[in-house]
Protein backbone atom coordinates (compact mmCIF):
# COMPACT_ATOMS: atom_id res chain seq x y z
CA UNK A 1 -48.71 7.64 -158.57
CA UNK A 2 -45.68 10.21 -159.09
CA UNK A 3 -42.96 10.08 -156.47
CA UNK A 4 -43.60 13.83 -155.75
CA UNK A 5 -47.70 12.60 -155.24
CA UNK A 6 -46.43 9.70 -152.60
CA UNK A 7 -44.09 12.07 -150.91
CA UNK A 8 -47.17 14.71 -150.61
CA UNK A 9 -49.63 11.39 -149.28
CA UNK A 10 -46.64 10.99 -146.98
CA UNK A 11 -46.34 14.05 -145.22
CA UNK A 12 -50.06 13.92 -144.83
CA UNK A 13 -50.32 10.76 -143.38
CA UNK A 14 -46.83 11.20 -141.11
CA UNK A 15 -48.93 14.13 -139.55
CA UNK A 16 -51.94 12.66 -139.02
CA UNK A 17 -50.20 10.14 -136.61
CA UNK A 18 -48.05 12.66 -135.28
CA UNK A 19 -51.44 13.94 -133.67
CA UNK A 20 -52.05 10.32 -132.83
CA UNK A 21 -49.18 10.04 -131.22
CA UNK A 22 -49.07 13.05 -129.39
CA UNK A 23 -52.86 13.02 -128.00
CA UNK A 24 -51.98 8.89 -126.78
CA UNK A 25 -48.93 10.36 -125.10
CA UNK A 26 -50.76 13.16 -123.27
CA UNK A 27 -52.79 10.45 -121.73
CA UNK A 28 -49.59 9.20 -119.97
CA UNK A 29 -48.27 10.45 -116.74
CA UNK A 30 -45.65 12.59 -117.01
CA UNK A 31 -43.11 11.02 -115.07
CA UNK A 32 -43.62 8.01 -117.33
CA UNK A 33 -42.95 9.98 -120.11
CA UNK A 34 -39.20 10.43 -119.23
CA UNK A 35 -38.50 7.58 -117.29
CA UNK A 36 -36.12 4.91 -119.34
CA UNK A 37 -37.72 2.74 -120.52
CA UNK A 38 -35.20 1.02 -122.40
CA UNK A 39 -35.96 2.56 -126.38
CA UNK A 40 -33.09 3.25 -128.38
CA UNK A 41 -33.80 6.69 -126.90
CA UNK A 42 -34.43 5.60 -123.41
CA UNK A 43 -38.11 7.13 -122.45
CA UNK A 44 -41.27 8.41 -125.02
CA UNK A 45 -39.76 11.74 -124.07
CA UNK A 46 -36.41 11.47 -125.76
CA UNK A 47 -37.66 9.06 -128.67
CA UNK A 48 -39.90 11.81 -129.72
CA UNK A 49 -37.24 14.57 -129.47
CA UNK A 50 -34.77 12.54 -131.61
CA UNK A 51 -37.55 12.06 -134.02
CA UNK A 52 -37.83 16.12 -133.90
CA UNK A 53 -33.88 16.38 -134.10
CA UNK A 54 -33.96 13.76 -136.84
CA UNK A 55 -36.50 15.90 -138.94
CA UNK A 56 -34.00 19.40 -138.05
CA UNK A 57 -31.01 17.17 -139.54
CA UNK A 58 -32.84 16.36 -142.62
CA UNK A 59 -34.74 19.44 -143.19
CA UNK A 60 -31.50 21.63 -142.81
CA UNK A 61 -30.26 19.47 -145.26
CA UNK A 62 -33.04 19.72 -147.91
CA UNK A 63 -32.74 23.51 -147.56
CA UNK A 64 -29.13 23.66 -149.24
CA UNK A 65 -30.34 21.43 -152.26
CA UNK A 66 -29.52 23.46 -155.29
CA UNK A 67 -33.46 23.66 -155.85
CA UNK A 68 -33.73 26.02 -152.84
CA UNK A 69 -36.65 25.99 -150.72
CA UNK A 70 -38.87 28.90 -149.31
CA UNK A 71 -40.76 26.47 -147.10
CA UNK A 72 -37.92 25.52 -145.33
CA UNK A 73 -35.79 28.88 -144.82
CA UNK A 74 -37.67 28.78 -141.15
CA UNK A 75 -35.22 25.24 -140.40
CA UNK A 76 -32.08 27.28 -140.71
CA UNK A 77 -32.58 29.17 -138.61
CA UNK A 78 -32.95 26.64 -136.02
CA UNK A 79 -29.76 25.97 -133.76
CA UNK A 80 -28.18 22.59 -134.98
CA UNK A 81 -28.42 19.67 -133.05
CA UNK A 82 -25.61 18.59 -130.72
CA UNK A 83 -26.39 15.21 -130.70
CA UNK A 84 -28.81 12.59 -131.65
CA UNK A 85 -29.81 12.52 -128.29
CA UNK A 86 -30.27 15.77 -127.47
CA UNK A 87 -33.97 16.49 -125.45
CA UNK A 88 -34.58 20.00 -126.82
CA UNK A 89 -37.80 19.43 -125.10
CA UNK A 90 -38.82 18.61 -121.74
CA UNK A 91 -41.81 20.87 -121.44
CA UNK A 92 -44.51 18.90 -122.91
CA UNK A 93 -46.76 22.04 -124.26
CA UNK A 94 -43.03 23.23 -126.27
CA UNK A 95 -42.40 19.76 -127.55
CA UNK A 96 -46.01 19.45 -129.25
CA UNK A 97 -45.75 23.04 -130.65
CA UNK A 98 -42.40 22.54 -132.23
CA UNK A 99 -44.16 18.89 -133.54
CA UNK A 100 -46.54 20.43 -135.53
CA UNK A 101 -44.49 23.28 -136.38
CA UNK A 102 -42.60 20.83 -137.93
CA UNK A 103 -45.07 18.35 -139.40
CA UNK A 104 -46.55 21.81 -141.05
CA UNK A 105 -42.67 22.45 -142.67
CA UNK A 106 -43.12 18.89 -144.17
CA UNK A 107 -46.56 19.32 -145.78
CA UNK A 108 -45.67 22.45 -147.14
CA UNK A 109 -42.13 21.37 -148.26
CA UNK A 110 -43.20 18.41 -149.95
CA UNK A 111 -46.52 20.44 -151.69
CA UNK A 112 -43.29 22.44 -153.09
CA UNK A 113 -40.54 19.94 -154.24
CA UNK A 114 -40.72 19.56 -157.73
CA UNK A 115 -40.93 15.90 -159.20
CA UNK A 116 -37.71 16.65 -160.92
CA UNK A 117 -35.74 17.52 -158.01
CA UNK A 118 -36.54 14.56 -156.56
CA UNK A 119 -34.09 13.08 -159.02
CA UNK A 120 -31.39 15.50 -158.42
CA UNK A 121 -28.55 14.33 -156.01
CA UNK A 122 -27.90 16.18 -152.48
CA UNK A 123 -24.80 16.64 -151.27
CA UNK A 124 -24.55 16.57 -147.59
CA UNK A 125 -22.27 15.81 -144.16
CA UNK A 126 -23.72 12.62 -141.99
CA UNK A 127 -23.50 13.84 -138.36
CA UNK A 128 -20.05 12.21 -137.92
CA UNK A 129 -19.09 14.82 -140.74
CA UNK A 130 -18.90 11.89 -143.48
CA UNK A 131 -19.72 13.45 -147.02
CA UNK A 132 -22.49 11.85 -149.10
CA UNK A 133 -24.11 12.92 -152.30
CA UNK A 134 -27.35 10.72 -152.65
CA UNK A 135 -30.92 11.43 -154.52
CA UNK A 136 -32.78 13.32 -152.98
CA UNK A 137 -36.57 11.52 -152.92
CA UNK A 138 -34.63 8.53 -151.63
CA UNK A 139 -33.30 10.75 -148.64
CA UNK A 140 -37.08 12.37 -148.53
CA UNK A 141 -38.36 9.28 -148.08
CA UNK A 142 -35.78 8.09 -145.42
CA UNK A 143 -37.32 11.58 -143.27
CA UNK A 144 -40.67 9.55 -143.36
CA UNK A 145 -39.22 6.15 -142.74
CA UNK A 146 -36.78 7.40 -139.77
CA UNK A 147 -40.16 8.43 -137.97
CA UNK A 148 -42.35 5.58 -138.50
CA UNK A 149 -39.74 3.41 -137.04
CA UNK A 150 -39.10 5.00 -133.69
CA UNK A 151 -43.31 6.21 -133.93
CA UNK A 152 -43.18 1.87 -133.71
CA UNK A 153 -40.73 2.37 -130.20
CA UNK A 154 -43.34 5.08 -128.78
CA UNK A 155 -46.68 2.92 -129.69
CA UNK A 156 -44.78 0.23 -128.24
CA UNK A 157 -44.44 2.44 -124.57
CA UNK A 158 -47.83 3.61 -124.72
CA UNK A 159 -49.30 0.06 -124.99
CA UNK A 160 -46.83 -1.50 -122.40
CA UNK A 161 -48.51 1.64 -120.01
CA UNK A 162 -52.20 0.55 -121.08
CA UNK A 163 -52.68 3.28 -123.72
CA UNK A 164 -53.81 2.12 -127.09
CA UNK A 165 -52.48 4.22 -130.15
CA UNK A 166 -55.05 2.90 -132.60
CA UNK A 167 -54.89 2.78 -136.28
CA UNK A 168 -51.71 2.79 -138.22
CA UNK A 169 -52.64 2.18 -141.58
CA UNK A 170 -52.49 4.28 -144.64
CA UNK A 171 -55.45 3.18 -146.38
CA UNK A 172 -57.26 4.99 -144.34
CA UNK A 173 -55.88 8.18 -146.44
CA UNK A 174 -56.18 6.82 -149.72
CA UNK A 175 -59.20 7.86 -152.16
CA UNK A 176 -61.65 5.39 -152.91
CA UNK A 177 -61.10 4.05 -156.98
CA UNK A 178 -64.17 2.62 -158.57
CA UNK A 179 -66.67 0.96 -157.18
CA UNK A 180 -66.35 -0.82 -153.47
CA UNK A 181 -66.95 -4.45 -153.24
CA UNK A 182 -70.56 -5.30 -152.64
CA UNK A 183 -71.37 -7.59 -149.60
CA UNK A 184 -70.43 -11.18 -149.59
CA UNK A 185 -67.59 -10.09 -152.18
CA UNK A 186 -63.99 -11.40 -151.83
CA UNK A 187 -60.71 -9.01 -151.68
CA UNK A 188 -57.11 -9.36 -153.06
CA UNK A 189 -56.73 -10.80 -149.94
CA UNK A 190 -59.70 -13.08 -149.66
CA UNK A 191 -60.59 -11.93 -146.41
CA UNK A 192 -63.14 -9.40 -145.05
CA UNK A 193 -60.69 -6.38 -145.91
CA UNK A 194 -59.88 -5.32 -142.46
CA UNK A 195 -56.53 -4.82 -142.26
């Protein structure tokens, strides 16, 4: 599998549980959505707007590599981020909206990138204005890895209130190859294949 393929599987996947994520979290009460909880980010509400402001970081980034991107002219226009804490969001219906606004960018961003760029550096300022020039599918594939991990913090609030977030696994996106394993078979695992 190409690295532009995995990056595509990627933003496909990171959207499905986006939706997850966001339909779990509509089943908790508001006020527990922004009470600290002690996350990095103190409550679900501000883990998932750093999540959004990480995305707005990396996507404004992506948009100056020398490849140039149509899908993500829309990110520029968006006001940078004043900190990595900022809640840009409080209402709810807003925060979702901008979500899959933003899980759209992704999917259509990464359906553009070229396999070459991929290997093409990216010059860019860290938030403490620190200048790095690092490859570029290794910084697209820190986007997807910066929101699994705090995704983990969230799932981790939502069970702690009594709401269960479900199925996390990728395989569930992956195409079936050849023929499945008839009954009674083992697996590379030797177990019954769940998980």
């Amino acid at each position: 599998m190409s690295e532009k393929t995995q990056l595509v599987l990627l933003s496909h996947y990171n959207r499905l549980m986006n939706e997850r994520l966001y339909a779990a979290t509509a089943k908790m009460p508001e006020a527990l959505q922004r009470e600290n909880r002690g996350a990095f980010f103190g409550s679900v509400i501000g883990t998932l707007n750093h999540i959004l402001i990480g995305d707005i970081l990396w996507l404004k980034r992506f948009a100056r590599h020398p490849s140039g991107y149509r899908t993500l002219e829309p990110v520029l226009a968006m006001g940078d981020p004043t900190s990595l804490r900022e809640i840009r969001f409080v209402d709810w219906a807003e925060l979702q909206a901008a979500r899959d606004r933003m899980d759209q960018m992704i999917v259509d961003w990464c359906a553009e990138v070229r396999e070459e760029d991929l290997a093409r550096p990216l010059a860019y300022r860290d938030f403490a204005g620190r200048p790095h020039c690092k490859n570029l599918g290794g910084l697209a594939l820190h986007l997807f890895l910066h929101q699994i991990h705090h995704r983990g913090q969230v799932t981790t609030l939502l069970s702690q209130a009594g709401i269960d977030f479900g199925d996390t696994d990728l395989p569930e996106l992956l195409p079936e190859e050849g023929p499945a394993l008839g009954r009674g078979a083992a697996t590379a695992e030797g177990d019954s294949g769940l998980a």
